[in-house]
Protein backbone atom coordinates (compact mmCIF):
# COMPACT_ATOMS: atom_id res chain seq x y z
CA UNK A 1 40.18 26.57 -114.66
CA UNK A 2 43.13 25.48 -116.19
CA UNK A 3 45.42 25.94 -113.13
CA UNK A 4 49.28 26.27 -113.51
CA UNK A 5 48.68 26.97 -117.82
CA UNK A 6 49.90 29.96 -119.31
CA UNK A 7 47.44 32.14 -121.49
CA UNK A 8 48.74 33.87 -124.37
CA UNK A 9 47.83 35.32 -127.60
CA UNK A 10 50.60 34.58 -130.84
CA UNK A 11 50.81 35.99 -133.88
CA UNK A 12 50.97 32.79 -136.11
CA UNK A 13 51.30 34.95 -139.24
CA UNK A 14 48.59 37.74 -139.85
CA UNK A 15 46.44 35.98 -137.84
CA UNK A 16 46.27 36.11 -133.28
CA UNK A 17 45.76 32.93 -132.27
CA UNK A 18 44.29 32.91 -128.23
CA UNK A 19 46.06 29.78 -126.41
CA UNK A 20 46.59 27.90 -123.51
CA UNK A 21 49.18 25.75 -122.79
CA UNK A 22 50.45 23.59 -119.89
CA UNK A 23 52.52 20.21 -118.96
CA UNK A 24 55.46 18.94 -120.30
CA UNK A 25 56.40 15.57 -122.46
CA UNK A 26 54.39 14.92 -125.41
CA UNK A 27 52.94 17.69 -127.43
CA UNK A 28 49.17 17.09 -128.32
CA UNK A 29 47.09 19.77 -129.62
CA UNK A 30 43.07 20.01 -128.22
CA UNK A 31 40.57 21.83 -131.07
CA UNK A 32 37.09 22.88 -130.06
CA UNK A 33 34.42 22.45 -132.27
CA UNK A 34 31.60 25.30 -133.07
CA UNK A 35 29.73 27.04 -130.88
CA UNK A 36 33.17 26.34 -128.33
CA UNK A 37 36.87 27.64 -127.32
CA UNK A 38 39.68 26.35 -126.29
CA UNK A 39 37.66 26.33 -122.52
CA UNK A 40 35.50 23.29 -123.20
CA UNK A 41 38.51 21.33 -122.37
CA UNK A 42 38.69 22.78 -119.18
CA UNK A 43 38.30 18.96 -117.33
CA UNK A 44 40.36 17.35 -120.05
CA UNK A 45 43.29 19.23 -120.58
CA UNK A 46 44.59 19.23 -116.76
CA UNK A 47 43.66 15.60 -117.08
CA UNK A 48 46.41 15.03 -120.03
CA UNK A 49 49.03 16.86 -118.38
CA UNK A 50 49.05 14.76 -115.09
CA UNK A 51 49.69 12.12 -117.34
CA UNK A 52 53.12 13.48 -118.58
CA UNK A 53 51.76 15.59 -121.56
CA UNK A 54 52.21 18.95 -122.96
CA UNK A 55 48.79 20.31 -123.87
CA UNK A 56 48.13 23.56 -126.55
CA UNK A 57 44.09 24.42 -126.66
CA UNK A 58 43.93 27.22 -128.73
CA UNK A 59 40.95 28.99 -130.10
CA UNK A 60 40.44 28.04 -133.96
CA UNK A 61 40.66 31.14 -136.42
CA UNK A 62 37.99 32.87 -136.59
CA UNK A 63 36.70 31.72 -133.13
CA UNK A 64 36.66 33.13 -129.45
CA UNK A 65 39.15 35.44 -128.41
CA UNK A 66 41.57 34.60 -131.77
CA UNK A 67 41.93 36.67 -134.84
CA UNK A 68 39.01 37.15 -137.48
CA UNK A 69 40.30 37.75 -141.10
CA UNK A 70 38.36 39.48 -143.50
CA UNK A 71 36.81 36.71 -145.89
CA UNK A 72 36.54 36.19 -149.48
CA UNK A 73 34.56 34.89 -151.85
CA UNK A 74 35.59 31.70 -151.34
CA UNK A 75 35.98 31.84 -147.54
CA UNK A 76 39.37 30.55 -147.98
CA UNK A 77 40.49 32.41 -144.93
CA UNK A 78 38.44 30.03 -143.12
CA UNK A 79 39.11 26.86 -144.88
CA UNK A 80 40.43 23.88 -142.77
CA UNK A 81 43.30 23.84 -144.60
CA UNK A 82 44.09 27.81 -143.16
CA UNK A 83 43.00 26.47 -140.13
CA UNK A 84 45.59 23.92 -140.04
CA UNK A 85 48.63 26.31 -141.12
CA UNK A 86 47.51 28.39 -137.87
CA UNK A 87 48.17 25.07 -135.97
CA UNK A 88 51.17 24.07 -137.53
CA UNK A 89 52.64 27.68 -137.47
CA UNK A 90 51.72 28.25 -133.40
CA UNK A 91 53.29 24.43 -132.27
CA UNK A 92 56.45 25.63 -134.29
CA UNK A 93 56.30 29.04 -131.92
CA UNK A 94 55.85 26.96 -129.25
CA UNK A 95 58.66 24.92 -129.67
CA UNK A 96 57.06 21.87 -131.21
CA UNK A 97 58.22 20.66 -134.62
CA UNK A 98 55.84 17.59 -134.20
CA UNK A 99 52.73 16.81 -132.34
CA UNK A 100 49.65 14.83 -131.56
CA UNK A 101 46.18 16.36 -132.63
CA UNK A 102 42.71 15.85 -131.21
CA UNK A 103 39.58 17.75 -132.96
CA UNK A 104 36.38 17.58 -131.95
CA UNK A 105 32.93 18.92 -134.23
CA UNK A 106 34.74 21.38 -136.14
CA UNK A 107 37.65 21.56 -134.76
CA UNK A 108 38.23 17.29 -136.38
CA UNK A 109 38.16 19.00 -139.69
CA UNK A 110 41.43 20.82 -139.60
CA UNK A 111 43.01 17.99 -137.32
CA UNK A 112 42.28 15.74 -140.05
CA UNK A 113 43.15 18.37 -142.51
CA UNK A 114 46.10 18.48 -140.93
CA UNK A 115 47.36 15.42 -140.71
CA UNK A 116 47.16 15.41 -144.80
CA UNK A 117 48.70 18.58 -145.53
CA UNK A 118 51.41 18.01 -143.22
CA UNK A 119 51.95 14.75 -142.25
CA UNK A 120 55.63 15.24 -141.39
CA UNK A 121 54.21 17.08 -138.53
CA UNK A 122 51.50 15.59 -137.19
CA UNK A 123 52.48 12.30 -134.94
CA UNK A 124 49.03 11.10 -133.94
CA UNK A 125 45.32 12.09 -135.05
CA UNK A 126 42.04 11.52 -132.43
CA UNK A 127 38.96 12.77 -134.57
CA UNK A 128 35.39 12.95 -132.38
CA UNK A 129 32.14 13.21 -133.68
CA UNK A 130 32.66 13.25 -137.31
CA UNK A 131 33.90 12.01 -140.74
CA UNK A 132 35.60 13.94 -143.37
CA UNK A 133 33.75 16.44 -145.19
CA UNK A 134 33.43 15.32 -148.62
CA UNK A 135 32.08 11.85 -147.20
CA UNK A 136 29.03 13.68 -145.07
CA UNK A 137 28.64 15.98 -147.94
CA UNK A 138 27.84 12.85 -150.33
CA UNK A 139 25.68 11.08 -147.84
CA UNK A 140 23.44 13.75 -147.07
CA UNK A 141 19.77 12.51 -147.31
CA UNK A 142 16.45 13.80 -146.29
CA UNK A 143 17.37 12.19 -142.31
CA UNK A 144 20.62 14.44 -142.59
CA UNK A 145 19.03 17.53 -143.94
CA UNK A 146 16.80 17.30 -141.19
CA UNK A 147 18.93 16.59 -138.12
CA UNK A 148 21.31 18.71 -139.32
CA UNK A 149 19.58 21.51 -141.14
CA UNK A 150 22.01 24.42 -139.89
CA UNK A 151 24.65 23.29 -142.22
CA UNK A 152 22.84 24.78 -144.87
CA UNK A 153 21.56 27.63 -143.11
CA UNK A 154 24.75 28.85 -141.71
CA UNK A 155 26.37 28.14 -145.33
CA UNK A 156 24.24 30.05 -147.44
CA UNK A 157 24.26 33.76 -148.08
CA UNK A 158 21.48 35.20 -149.63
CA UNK A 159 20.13 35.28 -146.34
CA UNK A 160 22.85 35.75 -144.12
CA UNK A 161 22.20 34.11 -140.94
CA UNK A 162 24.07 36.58 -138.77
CA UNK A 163 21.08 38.74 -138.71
CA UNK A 164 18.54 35.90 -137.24
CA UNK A 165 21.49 34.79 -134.61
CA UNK A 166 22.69 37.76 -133.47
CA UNK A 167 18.91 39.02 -132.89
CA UNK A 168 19.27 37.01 -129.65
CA UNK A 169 22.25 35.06 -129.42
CA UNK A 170 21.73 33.29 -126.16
CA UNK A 171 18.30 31.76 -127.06
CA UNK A 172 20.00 30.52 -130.59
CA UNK A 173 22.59 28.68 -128.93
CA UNK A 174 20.48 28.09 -125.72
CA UNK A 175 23.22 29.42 -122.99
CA UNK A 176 20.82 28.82 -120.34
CA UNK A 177 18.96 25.84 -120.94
CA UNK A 178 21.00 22.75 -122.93
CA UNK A 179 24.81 25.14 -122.42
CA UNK A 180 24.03 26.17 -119.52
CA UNK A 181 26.16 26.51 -116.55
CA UNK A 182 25.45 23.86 -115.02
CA UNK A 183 26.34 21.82 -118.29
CA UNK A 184 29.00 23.94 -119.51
CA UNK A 185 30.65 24.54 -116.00
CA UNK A 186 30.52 28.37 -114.81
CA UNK A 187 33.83 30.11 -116.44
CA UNK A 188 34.02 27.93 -119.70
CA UNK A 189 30.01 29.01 -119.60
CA UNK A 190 31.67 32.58 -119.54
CA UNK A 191 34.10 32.14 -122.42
CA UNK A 192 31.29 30.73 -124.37
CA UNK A 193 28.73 33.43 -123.96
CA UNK A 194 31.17 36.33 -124.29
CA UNK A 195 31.84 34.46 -128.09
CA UNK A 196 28.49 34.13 -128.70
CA UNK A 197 27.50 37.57 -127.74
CA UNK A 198 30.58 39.23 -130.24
CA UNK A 199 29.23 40.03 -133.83
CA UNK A 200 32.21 39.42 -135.18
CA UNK A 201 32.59 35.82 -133.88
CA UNK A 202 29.09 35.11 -135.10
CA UNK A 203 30.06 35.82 -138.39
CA UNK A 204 33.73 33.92 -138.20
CA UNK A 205 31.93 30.90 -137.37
CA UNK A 206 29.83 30.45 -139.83
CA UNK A 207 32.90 31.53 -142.50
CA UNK A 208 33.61 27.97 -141.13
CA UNK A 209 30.86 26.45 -142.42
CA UNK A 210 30.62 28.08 -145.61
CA UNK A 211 34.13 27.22 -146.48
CA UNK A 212 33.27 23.47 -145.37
CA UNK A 213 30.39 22.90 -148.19
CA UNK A 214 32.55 24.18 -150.51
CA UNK A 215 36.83 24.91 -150.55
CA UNK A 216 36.56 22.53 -148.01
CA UNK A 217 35.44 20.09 -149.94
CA UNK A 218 37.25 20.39 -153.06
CA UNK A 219 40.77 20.14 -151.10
CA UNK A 220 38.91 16.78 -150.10
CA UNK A 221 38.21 15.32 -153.44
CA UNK A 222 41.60 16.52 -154.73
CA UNK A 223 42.71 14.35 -152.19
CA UNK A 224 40.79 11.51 -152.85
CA UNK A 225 41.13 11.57 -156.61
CA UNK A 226 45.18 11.62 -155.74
CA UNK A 227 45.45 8.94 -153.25
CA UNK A 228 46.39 10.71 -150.30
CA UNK A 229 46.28 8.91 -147.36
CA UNK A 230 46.51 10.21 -143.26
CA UNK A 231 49.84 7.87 -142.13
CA UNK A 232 49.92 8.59 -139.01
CA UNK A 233 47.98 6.06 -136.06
CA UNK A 234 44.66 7.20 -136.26
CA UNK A 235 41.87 6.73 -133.54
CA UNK A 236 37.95 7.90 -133.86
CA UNK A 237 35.92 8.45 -130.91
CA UNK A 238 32.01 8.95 -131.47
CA UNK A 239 29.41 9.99 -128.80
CA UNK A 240 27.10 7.41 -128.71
CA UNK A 241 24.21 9.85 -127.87
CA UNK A 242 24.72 11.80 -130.59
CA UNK A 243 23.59 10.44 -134.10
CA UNK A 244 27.06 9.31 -135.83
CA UNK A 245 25.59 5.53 -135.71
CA UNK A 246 22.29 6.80 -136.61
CA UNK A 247 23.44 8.45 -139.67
CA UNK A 248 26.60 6.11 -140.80
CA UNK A 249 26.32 2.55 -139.33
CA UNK A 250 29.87 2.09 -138.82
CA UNK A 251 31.60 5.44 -138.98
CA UNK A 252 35.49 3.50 -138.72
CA UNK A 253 34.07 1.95 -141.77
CA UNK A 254 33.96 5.20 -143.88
CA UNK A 255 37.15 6.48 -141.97
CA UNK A 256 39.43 3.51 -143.44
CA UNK A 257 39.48 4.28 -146.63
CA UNK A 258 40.97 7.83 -145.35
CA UNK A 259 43.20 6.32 -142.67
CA UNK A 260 43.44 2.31 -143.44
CA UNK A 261 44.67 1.96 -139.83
CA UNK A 262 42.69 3.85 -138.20
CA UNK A 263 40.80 2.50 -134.27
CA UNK A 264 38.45 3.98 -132.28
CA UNK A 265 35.18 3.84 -130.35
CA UNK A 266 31.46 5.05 -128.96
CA UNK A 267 31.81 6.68 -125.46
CA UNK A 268 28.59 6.87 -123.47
CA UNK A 269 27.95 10.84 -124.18
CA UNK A 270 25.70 13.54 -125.63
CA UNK A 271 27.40 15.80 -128.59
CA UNK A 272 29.81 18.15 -126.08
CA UNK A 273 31.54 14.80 -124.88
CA UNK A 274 34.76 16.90 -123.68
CA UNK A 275 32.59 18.36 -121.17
CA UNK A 276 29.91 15.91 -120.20
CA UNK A 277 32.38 12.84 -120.12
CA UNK A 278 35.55 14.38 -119.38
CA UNK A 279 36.90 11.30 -117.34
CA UNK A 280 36.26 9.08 -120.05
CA UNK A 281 37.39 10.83 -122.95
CA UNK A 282 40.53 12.16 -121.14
CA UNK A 283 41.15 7.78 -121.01
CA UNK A 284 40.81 6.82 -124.29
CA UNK A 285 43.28 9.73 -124.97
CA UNK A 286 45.87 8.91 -122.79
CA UNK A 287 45.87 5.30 -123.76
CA UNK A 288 45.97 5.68 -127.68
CA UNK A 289 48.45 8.71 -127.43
CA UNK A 290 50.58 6.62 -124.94
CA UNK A 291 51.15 4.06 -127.19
C-alpha cells in the first residue's frame, strides 16, 4: 500500500498532522471523509502519481494517527476552517505554495473551506459526495433527518455519543460486515479499525460534526451574506448510489451559486467511492486536474 510514498508525521503548528506523500509535478491534496484516513486512497493515490502528480493524503485533525486538540465550547479546534489552516500550513512544509484539493464526506468541507479562506492557494477544488454545509443544514427535512440521523446524534451533547460508540466500536461502524476487508482492502481495513478502536479518535470525530452544525455554519453564512465566491475551476463528483440525487435533484445546481463555474458528475458507486470505484474516480481526477 502506497509503494515508493514517504510516511511522516509534521508539526503544522500545535497540531501533528500523519501524511503520505508521493510523485512529482502537480501538487493535489486527497482528504478522507469520516469514519476514514488518509488509507482509503490507497488505489487512488498511486493512480494520480503515474499520471505525473504529486499526491499529499494526510489524516484530517482530529482523525487517525494525526493530532487531537483539546476542544472548546465551540469546537472551533475542529472547525473546517482549522482544518483547512492544517492543510495550507503542511503543503507550505512540503514545499507547495499552491495546490489542487480533493475532499471527500468530510474531508469536502475543509477543501471547500479552503478554497474560500485561501483562494490564493488553492489552484483547483474536486468536492465528492456533498454540498456546503449551510445549504444541507437549510434543506434538512423529515427524508434527511431520517437517512441521515447521525448528524444530530454525533452533534449533540447532552448525551454524548462516545459512550454508545465506543461500547463496541466495530459493530457501530460495521468493520466486518459493510467495511470489511474485503470492501475496505486488508491494511487500509487496518488503519481504519485501529482509528475506530482509539477513544480519543472517537471523540475527535465527532468534534467534527459538532463544529459542522454550528461554527461551521456561521463561517458559511458570513460568507454568503458577503459575496464570497470559490474562483478557482471547480468540479463535483457524486456517487450515484448514494442519495445526493435523492435528497437534492441537481446537486451542481445548489453548488453554482457557491462556485458559478463549477462541473462535475454521478460515478456508478456506493458512498466510499475512493475505494469501491477507484479506477473511475482516479479518471475523472486526472482529466479535470489536467486541464
Amino acid at each position: 500500500m502506497f509503494e515508493g510514498f514517504a510516511l511522516d508525521h509534521v508539526d503544522v503548528g500545535g497540531v501533528r498532522i500523519r501524511v503520505r506523500y508521493g510523485g512529482s509535478g502537480l501538487p493535489v491534496v486527497l482528504l478522507h471523509g469520516h469514519p476514514r484516513t488518509h488509507t482509503t486512497w490507497y488505489d487512488v493515490a498511486p493512480r494520480l502519481v503515474a499520471a505525473g502528480f504529486t499526491v499529499v493524503c494526510p489524516d484530517l485533525r482530529g482523525y487517525g494517527g494525526s493530532g487531537k486538540p483539546p476542544t472548546d465550547a465551540e469546537h472551533t479546534p475542529y472547525s473546517a476552517r482549522a482544518m483547512a489552516g492544517d492543510v495550507v500550513n503542511l503543503m507550505e512544509l512540503l514545499g507547495h505554495q499552491a495546490f489542487a484539493v480533493v475532499g471527500h464526506d468530510r474531508g469536502m468541507r475543509v477543501a471547500y473551506r479552503a478554497a474560500l479562506d485561501h483562494p490564493q492557494r488553492e489552484t483547483r477544488l474536486v468536492v465528492i459526495d456533498g454540498i456546503p454545509t449551510v445549504e444541507a443544514l437549510e434543506r434538512c427535512d423529515a427524508k434527511f433527518a431520517e437517512a441521515w440521523w447521525h448528524w444530530w446524534f454525533f452533534a449533540q451533547t447532552a448525551k454524548p455519543a462516545e459512550r454508545v460508540i465506543c461500547a463496541d466500536p466495530e459493530t457501530w461502524y460495521n468493520a466486518w460486515t459493510s467495511n470489511g476487508p474485503d470492501q475496505l482492502g486488508p491494511e487500509n481495513h487496518a488503519d481504519f479499525l485501529a482509528a475506530i478502536r482509539d477513544p480519543g479518535t472517537v471523540h475527535a470525530m465527532l468534534e467534527d460534526y459538532r463544529a459542522g452544525v454550528g461554527i461551521d455554519r456561521r463561517h458559511d453564512e458570513q460568507d454568503r451574506a458577503a459575496g464570497r465566491r470559490i474562483t478557482c475551476p471547480a468540479m463535483m463528483l457524486w456517487s450515484t448510489r448514494d442519495d445526493m440525487e435523492e435528497l437534492y435533484g441537481d446537486p451542481l445546481a445548489i453548488w453554482r451559486s457557491w462556485c458559478p463555474q463549477i462541473t462535475g458528475h454521478g460515478i456508478d458507486s456506493t458512498h466510499h467511492v475512493a475505494e469501491q470505484a477507484p479506477a473511475v474516480l482516479a479518471e475523472s481526477l486526472i482529466s479535470f486536474l489536467s486541464r
